[in-house]
Each structure stands twice: as structure tokens, then as C-alpha cells.
N, C-alpha and C. Protein backbone atom coordinates (compact mmCIF):
# COMPACT_ATOMS: atom_id res chain seq x y z
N UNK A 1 -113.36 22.41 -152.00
CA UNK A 1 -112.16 22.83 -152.71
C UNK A 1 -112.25 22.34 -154.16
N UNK A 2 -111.61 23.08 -155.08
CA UNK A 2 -111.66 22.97 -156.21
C UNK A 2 -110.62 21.65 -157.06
N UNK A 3 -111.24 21.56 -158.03
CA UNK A 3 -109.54 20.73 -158.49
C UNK A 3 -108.33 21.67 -159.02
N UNK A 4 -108.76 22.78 -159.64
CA UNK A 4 -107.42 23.83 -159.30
C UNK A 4 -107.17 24.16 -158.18
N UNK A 5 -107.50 24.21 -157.28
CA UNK A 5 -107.24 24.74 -155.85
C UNK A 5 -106.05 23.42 -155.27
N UNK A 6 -106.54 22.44 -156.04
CA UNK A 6 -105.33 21.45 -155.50
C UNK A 6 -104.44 21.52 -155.73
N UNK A 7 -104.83 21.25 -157.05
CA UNK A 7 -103.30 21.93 -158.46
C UNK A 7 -101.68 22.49 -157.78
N UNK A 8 -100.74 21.51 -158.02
CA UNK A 8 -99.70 22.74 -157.78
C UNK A 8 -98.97 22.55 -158.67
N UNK A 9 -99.97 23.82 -159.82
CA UNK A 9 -98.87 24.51 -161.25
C UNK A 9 -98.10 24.14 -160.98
N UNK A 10 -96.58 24.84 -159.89
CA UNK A 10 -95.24 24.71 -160.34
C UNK A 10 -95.01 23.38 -160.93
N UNK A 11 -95.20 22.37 -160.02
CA UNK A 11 -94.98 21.13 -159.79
C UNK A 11 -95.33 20.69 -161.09
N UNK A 12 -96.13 21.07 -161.51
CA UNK A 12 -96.66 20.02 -163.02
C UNK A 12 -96.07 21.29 -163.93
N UNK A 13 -95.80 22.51 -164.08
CA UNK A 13 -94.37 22.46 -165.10
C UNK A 13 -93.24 22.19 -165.06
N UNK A 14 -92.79 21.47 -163.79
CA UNK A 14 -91.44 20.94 -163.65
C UNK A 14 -91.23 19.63 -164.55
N UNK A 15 -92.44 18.70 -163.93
CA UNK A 15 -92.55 17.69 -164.47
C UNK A 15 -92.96 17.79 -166.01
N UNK A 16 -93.06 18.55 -166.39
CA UNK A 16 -93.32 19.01 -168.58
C UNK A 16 -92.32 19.57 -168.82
N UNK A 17 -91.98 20.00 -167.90
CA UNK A 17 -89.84 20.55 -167.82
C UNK A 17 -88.98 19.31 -168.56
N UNK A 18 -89.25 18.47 -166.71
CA UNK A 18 -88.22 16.69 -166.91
C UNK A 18 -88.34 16.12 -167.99
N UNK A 19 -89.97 15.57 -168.15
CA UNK A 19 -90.15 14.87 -169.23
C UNK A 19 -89.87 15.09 -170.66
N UNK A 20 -89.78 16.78 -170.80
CA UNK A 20 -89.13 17.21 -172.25
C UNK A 20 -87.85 17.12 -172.18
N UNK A 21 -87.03 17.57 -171.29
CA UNK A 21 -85.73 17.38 -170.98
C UNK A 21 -85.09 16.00 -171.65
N UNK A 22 -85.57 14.90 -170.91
CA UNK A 22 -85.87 13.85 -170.84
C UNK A 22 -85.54 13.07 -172.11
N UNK A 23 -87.02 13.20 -172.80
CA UNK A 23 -87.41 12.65 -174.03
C UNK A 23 -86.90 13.57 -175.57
N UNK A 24 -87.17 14.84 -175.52
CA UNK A 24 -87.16 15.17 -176.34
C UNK A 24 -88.21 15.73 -177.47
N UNK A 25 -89.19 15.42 -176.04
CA UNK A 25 -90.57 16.02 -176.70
C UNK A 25 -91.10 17.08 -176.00
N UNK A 26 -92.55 17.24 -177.24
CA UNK A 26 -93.26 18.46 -175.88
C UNK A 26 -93.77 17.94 -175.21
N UNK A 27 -94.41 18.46 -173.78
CA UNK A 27 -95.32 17.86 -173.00
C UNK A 27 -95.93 18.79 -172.48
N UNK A 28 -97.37 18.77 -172.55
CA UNK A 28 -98.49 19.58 -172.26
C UNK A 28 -99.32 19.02 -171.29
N UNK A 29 -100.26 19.50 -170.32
CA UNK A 29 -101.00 19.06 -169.08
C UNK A 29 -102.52 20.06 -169.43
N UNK A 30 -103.37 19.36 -169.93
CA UNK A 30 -104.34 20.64 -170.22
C UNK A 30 -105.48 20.09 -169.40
N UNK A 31 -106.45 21.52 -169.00
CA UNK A 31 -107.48 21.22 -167.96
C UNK A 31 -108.81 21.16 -168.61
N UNK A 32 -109.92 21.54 -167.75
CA UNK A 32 -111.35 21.55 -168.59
C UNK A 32 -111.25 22.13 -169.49
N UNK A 33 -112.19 22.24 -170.82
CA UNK A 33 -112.36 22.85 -171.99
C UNK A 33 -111.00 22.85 -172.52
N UNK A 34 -109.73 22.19 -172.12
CA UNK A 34 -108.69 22.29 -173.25
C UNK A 34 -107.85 23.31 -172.58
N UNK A 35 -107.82 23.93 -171.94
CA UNK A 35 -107.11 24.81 -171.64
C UNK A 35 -105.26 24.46 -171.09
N UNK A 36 -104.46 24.78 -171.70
CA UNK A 36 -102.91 24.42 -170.89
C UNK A 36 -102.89 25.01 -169.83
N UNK A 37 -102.86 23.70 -169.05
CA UNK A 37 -102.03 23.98 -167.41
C UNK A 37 -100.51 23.89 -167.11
N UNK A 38 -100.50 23.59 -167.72
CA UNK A 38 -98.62 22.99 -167.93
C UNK A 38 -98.22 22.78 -169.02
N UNK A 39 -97.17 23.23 -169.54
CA UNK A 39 -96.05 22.91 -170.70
C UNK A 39 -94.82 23.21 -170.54
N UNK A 40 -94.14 22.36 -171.51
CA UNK A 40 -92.76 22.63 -171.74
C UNK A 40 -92.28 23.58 -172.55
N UNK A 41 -93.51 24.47 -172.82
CA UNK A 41 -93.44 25.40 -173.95
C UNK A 41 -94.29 26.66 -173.53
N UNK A 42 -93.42 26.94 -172.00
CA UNK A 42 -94.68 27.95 -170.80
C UNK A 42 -95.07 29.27 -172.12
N UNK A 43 -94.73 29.49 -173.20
CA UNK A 43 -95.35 30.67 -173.88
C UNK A 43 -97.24 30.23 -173.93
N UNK A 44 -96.83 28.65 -174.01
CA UNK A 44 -98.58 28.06 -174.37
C UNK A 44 -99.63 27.82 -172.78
N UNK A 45 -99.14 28.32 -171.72
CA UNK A 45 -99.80 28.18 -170.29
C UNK A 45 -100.86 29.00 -170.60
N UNK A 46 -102.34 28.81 -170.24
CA UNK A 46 -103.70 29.91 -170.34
C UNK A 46 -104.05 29.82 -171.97
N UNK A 47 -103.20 29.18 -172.82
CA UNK A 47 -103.77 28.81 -174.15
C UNK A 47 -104.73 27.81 -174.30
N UNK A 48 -106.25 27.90 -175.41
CA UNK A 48 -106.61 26.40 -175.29
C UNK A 48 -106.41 25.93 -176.17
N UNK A 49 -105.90 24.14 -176.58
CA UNK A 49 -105.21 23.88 -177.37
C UNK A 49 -106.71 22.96 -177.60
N UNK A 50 -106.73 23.33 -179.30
CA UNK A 50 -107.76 22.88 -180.03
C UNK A 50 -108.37 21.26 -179.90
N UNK A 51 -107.42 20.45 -180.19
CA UNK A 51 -107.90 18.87 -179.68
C UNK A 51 -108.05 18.74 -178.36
N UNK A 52 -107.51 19.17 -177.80
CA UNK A 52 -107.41 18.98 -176.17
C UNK A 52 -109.32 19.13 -175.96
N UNK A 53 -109.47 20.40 -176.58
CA UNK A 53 -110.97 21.18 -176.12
C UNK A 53 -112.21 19.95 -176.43
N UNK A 54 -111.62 19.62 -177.76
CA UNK A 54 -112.83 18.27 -178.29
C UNK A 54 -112.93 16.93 -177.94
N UNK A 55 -111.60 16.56 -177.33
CA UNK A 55 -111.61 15.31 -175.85
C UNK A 55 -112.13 15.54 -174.90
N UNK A 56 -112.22 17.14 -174.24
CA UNK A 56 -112.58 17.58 -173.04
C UNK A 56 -113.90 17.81 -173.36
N UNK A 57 -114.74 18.25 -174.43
CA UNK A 57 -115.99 17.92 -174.47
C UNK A 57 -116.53 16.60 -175.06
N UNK A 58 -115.85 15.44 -175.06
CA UNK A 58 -116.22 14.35 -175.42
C UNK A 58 -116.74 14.02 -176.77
N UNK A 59 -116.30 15.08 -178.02
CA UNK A 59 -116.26 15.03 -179.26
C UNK A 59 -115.38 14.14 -180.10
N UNK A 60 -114.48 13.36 -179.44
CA UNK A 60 -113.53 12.94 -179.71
C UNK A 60 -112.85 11.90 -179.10
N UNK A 61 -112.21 10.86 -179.31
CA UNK A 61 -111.24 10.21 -178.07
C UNK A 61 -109.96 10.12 -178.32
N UNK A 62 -109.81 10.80 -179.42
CA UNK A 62 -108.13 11.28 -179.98
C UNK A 62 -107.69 11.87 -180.57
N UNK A 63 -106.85 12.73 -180.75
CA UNK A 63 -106.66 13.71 -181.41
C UNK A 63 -104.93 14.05 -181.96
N UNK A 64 -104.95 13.46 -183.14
CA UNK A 64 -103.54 13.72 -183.42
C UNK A 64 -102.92 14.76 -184.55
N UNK A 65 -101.87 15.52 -183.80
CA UNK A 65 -101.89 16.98 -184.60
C UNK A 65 -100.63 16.78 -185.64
N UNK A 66 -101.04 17.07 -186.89
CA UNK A 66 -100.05 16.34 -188.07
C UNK A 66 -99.30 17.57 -188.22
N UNK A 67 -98.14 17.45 -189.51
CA UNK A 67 -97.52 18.80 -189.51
C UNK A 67 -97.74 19.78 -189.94
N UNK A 68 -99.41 19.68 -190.72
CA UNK A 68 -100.04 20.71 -191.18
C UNK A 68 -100.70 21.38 -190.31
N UNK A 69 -101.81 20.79 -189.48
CA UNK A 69 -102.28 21.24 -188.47
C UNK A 69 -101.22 22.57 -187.47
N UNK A 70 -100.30 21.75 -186.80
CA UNK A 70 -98.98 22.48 -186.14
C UNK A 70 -98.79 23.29 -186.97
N UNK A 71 -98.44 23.46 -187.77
CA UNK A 71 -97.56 24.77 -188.72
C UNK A 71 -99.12 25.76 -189.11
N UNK A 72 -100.43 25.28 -189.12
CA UNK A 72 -101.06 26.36 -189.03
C UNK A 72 -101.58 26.94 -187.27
N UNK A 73 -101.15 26.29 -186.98
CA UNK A 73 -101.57 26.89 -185.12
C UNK A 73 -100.56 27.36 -184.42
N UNK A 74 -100.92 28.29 -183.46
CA UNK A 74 -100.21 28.89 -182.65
C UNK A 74 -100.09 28.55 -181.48
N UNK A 75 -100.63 27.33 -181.27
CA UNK A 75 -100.53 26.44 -180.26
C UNK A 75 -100.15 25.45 -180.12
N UNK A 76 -100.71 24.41 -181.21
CA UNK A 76 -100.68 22.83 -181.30
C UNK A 76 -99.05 22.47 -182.13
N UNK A 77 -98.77 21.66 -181.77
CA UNK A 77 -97.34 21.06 -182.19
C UNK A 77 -97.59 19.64 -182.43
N UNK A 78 -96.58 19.45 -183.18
CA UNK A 78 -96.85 17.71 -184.27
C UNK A 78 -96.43 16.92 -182.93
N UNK A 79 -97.46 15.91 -183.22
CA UNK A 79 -97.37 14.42 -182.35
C UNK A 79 -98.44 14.46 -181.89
């Protein structure tokens, strides 16, 4: 079995639901190569979000998206 096959989507956009609810932030869950599995912002689910992709290939060990970055992407959001 796969590790998506375990996966239960709903469940982890509920919880990017709560935790935005919550806090007041976004919250994103992204899989191999970067890809969103979960957000609080379901327009971005099946998107791959650019830093995410360069942690997930080990280019990176952090990645923080400023307000320039965000305001030029159609994905990535500040923090």
C-alpha cells in the first residue's frame, strides 16, 4: 500500500480547516515533489507549491515566502 493510499484527504483538510480557523493562518499539507495535499485555501489542492518542491528534493531546508514572492505566485502566500 501506498502512502496516499493511507492518506485520508478529508481528514487532513479538516485539520488545515481547524488550524486556520484557529490561528488565523494558512495551513498547507504538501506531498512528494511539493505538491498540496491539504489546505485551507482548497482552490490550492493538486497545486505544487514552489518551496515545498525544493525541501522535497532536498535543495533546501527552508523556505520562507516574503511578500514579494506571494504577490507574484499563484500559489505561495507570505509566512
Amino acid at each position: 500500500m501506498t502512502h496516499a493510499e493511507l492518506l485520508d484527504f478529508a481528514k487532513l483538510r479538516e485539520i488545515c480547516a481547524t488550524i486556520a480557523e484557529r490561528t488565523g493562518c494558512d495551513v498547507a499539507i504538501m506531498g512528494q515533489e511539493g505538491k498540496i495535499i491539504a489546505s485551507s485555501h482548497s482552490e490550492s489542492i493538486g497545486l505544487i507549491h514552489p518551496g515545498a518542491a525544493l525541501i522535497m528534493d532536498a535543495q533546501v531546508d527552508r523556505f520562507d515566502v516574503t511578500e514579494e514572492l506571494a504577490r507574484e505566485s499563484a500559489v505561495m502566500h507570505e509566512g
